[in-house]
C-alpha atoms as a PDB file:
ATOM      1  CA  UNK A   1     -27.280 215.051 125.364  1.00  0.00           C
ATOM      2  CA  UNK A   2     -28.224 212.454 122.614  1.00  0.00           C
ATOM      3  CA  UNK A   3     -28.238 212.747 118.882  1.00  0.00           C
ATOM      4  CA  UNK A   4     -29.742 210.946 116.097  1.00  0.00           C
ATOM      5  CA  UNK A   5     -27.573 210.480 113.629  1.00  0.00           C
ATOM      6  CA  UNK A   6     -28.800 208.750 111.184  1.00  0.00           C
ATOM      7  CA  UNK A   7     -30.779 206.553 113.418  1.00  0.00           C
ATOM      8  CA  UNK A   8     -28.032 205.435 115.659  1.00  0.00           C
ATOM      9  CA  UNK A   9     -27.753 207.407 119.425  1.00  0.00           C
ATOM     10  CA  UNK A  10     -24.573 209.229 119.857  1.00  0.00           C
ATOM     11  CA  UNK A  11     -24.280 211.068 123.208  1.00  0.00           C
ATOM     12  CA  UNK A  12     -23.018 214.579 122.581  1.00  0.00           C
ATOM     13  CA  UNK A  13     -20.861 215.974 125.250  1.00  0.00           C
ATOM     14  CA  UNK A  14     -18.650 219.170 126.117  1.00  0.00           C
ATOM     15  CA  UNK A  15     -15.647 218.934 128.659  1.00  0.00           C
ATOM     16  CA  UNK A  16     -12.348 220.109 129.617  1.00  0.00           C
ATOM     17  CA  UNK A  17      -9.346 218.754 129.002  1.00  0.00           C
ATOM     18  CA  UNK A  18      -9.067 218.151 132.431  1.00  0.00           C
ATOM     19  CA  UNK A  19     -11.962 215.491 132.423  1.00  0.00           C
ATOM     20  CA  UNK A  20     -11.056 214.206 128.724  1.00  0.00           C
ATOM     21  CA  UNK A  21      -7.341 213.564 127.994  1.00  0.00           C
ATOM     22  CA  UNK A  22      -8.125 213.052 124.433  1.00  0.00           C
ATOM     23  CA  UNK A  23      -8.830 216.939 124.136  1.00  0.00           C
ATOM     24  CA  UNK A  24      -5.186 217.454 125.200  1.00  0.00           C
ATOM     25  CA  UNK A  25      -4.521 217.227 121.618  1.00  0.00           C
ATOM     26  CA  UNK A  26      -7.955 218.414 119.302  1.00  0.00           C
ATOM     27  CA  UNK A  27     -10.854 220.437 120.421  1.00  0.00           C
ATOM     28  CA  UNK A  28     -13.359 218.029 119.913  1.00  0.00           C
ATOM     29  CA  UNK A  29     -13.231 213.745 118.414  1.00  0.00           C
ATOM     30  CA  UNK A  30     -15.872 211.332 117.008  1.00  0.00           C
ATOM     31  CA  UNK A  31     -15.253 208.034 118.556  1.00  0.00           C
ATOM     32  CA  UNK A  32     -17.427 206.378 115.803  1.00  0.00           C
ATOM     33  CA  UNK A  33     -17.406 202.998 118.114  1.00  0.00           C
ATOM     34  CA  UNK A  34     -18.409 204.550 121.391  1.00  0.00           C
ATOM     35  CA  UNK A  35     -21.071 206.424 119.400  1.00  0.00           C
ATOM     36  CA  UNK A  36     -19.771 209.310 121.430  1.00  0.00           C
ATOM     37  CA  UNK A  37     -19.083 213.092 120.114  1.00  0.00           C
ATOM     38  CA  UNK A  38     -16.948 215.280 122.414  1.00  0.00           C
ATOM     39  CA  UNK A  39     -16.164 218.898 122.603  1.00  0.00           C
ATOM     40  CA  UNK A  40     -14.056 220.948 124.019  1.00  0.00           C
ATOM     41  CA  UNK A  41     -15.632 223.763 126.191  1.00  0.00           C
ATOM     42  CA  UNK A  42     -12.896 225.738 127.208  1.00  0.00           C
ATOM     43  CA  UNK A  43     -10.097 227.398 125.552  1.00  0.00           C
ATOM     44  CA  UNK A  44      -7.144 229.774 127.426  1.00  0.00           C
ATOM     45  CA  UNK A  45      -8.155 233.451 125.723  1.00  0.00           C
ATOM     46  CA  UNK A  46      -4.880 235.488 125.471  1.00  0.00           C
ATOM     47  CA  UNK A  47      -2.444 232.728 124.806  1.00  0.00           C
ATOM     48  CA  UNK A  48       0.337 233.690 122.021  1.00  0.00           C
ATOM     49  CA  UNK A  49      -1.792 231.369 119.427  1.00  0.00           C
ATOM     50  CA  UNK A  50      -5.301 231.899 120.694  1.00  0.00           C
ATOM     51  CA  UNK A  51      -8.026 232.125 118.756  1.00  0.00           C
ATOM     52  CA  UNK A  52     -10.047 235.750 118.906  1.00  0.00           C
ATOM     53  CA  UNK A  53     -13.829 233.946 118.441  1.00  0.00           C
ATOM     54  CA  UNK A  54     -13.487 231.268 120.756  1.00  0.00           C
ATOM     55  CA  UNK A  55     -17.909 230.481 119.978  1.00  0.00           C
ATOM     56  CA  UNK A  56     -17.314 230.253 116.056  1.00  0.00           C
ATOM     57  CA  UNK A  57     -14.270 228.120 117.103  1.00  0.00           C
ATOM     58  CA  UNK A  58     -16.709 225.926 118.726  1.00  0.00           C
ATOM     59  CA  UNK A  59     -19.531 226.038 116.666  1.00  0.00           C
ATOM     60  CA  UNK A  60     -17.042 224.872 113.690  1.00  0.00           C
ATOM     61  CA  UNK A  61     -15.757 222.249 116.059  1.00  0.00           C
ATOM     62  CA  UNK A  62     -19.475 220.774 116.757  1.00  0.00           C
ATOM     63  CA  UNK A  63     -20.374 220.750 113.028  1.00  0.00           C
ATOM     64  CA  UNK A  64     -16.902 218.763 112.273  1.00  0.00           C
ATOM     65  CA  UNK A  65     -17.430 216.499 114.902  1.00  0.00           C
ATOM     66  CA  UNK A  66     -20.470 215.962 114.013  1.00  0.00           C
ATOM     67  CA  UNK A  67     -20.399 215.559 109.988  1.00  0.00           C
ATOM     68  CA  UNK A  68     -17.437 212.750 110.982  1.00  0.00           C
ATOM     69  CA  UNK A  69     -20.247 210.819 112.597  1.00  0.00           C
ATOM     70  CA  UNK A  70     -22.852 211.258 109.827  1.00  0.00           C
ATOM     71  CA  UNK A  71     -19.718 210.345 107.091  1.00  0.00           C
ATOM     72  CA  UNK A  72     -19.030 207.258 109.636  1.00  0.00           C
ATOM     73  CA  UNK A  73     -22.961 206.361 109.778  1.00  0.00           C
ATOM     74  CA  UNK A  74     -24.111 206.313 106.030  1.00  0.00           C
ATOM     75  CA  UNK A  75     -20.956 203.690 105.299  1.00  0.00           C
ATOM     76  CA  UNK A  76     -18.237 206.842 104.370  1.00  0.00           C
ATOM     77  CA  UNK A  77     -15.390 205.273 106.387  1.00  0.00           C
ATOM     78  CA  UNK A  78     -13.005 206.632 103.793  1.00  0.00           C
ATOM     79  CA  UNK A  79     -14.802 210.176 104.257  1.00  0.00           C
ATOM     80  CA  UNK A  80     -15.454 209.817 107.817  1.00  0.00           C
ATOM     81  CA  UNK A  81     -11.344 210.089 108.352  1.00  0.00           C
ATOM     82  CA  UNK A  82     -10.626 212.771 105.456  1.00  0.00           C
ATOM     83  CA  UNK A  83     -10.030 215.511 107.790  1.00  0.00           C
ATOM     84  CA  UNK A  84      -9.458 217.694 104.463  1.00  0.00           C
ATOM     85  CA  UNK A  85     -12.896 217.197 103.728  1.00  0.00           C
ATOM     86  CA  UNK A  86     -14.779 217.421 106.737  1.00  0.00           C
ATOM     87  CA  UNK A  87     -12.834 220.534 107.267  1.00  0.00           C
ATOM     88  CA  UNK A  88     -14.177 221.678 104.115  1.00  0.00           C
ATOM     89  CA  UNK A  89     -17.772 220.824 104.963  1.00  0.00           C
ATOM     90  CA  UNK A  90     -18.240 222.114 108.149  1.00  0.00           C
ATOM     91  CA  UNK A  91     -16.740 225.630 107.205  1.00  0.00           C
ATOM     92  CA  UNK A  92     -18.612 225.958 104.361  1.00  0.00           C
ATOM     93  CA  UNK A  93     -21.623 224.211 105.616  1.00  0.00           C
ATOM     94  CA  UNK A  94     -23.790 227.817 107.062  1.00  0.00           C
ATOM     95  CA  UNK A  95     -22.672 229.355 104.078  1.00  0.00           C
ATOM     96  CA  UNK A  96     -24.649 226.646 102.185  1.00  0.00           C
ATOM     97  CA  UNK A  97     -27.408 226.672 104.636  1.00  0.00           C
ATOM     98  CA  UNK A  98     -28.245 230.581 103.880  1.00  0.00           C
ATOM     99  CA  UNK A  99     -28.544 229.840  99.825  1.00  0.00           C
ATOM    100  CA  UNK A 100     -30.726 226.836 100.574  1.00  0.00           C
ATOM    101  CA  UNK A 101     -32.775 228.735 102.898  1.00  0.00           C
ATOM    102  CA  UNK A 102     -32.948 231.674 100.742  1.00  0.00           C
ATOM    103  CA  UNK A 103     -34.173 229.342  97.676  1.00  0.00           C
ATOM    104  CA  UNK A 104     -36.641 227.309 100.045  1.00  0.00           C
ATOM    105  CA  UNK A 105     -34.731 224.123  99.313  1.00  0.00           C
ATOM    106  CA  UNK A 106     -34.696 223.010 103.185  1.00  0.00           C
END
């Protein structure tokens, strides 16, 4: 799949770990140079530190991923790599969504 972001392509994918080594270690990167957004699309349900709500795991995971590329593409290197902030962004981002809907700001 391909997104616009900001006017530059990025292909979107989801994958296993299997087929992406790099999700070894994250569930989901922004390689800001490949113009390429990855996800994971599988996760092990019942392992000792497994997540209960493996789709809101995912749908966070897709809206980080994502805001890094947006930070990356409007000249936000510094915020493109502040994982505190992203973090904070993406979790808070439907949240902020319903109160702009709700005012008719969007």
């Amino acid at each position: 799949m391909k997104l616009d972001i900001l006017g530059t392509v990025y292909d979107y994918q989801e994958t296993t770990e299997k087929e992406d080594t790099r999700l070894c270690e994250a569930d989901g990167y922004c390689d800001s140079y490949a113009k390429k957004i990855v996800v994971k699309n599988e996760y092990i349900e019942n392992a000792p530190d497994s997540i209960q709500d493996f789709d809101e795991l995912k749908r966070n995971v897709k809206r980080h991923e994502c805001i890094h590329s947006f930070m990356f593409e409007s000249g936000n290197r510094e915020w493109a790599e502040d994982e505190k902030l992203i973090d904070w962004i993406a979790w808070q981002f439907p949240k902020m969504l319903k109160v702009f809907n709700e005012i008719e700001a969007i």
